[in-house]
Protein backbone atom coordinates (compact mmCIF):
# COMPACT_ATOMS: atom_id res chain seq x y z
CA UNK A 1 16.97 -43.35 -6.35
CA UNK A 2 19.26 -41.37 -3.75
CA UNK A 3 19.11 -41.94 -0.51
CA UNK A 4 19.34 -38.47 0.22
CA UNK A 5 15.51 -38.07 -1.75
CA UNK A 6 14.09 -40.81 0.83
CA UNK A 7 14.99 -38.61 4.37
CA UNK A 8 11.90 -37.19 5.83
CA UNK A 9 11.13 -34.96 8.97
CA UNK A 10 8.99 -36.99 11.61
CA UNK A 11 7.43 -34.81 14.59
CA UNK A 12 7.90 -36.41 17.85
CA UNK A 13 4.86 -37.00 20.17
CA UNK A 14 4.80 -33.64 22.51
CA UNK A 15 5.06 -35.15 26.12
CA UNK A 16 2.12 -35.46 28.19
CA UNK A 17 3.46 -32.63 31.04
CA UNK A 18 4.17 -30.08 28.12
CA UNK A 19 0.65 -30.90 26.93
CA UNK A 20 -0.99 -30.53 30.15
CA UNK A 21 0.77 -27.56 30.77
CA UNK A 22 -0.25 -25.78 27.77
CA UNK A 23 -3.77 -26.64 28.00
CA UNK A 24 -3.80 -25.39 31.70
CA UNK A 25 -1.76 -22.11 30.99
CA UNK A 26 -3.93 -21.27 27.58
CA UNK A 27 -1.29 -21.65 25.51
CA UNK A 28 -2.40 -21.41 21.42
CA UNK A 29 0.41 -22.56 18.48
CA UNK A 30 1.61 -20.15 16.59
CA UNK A 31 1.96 -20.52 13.02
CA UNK A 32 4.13 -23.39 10.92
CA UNK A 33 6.03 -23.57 8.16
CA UNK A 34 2.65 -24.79 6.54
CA UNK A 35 0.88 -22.05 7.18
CA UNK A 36 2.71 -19.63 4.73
CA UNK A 37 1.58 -22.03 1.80
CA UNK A 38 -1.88 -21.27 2.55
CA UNK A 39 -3.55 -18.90 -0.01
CA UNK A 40 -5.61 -16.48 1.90
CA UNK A 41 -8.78 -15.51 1.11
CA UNK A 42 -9.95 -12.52 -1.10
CA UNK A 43 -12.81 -10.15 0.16
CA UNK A 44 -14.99 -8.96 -2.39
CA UNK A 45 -15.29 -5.63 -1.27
CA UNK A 46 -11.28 -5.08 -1.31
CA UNK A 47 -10.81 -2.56 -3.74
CA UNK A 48 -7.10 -1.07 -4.05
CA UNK A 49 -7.86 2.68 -4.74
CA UNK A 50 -9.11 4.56 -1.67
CA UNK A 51 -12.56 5.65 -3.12
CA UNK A 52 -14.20 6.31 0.87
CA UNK A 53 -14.76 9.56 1.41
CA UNK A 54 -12.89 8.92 5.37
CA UNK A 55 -9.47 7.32 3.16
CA UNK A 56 -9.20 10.80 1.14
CA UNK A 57 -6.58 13.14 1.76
CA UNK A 58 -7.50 15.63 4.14
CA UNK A 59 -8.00 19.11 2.41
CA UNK A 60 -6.23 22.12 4.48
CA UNK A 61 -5.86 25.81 3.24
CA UNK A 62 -3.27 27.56 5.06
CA UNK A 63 -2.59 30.52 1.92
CA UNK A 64 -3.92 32.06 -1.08
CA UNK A 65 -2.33 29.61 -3.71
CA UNK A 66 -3.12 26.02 -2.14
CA UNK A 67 -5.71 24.27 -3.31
CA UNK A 68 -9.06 23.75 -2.50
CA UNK A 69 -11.25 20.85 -2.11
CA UNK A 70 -13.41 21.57 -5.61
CA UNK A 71 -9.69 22.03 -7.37
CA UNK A 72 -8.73 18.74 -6.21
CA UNK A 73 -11.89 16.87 -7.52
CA UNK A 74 -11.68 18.89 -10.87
CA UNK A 75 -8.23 17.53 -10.94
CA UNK A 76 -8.64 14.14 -10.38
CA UNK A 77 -11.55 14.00 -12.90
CA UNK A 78 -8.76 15.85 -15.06
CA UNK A 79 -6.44 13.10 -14.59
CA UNK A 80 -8.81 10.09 -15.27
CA UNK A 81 -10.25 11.61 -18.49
CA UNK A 82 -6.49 12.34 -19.60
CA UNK A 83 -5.09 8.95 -18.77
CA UNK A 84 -7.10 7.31 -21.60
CA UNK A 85 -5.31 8.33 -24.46
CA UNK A 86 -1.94 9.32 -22.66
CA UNK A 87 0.12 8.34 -20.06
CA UNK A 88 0.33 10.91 -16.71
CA UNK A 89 3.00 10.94 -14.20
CA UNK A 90 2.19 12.35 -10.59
CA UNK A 91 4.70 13.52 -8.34
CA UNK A 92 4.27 14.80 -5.10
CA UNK A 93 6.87 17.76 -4.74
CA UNK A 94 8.29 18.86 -1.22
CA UNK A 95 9.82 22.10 -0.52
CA UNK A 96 11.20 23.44 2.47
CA UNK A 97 11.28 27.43 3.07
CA UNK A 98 12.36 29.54 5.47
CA UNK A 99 9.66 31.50 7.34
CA UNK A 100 10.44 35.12 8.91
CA UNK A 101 11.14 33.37 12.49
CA UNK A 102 14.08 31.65 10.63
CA UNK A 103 11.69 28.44 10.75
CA UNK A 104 11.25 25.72 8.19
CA UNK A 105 7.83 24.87 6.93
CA UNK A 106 7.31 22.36 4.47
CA UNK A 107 5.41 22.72 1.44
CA UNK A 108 3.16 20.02 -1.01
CA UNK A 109 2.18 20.09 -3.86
CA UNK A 110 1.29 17.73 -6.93
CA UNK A 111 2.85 17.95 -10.43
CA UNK A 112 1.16 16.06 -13.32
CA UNK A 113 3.62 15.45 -16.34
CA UNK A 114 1.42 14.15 -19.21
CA UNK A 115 3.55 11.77 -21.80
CA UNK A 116 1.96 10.89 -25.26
CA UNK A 117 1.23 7.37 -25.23
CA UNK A 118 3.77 5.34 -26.81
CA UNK A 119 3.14 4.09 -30.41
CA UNK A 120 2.56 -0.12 -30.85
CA UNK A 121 3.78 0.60 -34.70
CA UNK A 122 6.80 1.80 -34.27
CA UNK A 123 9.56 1.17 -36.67
């Protein structure tokens, strides 16, 4: 075996007046090298879609076309019934346009692009 296999970090002993000086100031360690190995622990309630009604996008209607809160839902139940048998692709689209005080407001809104689902018997 290599010597270089056998080399090992020891920790020195903290002196006593950095110990006593810690404990009197409050001091806590921070976190070590071993600390990132640590698996952390999963909560059961952790879900990663934002199903709370207080995480959901907040609904505003500032003109005729936007959407409303019933058109969102409708869509959404759209998209989950449609993503069964084929792949959908959402993109959020941004536009900028020029109001009449020569101001830029930006606009949202969401495309869906619905893709057949690929074939597994292709040839």
């Amino acid at each position: 075996m290599s010597k270089r296999n056998q080399v090992k970090y020891v920790k020195p002993a903290e002196p006593s007046f950095l110990s006593k000086f810690k404990r009197d100031v409050g001091y806590k360690e921070g976190p070590t090298v071993d600390t990132k190995r640590q698996e952390l622990p999963v909560l059961a309630n952790d879900s990663d879609g934002s199903d709370k009604e207080d995480e959901q996008p907040q609904v505003v209607v500032l003109k005729k076309g936007d959407l409303s809160e019933e058109e969102v839902i409708k869509i959404k139940q759209q998209i989950k019934e449609s993503s069964k048998d084929e792949e959908t692709i959402h993109l959020m689209v941004r536009s900028y346009l020029k109001n009449q005080s020569n101001a830029y407001q930006m606009r949202s809104f969401l495309a869906l692009v619905q893709v057949p689902a690929k074939r597994k018997n292709r040839k």
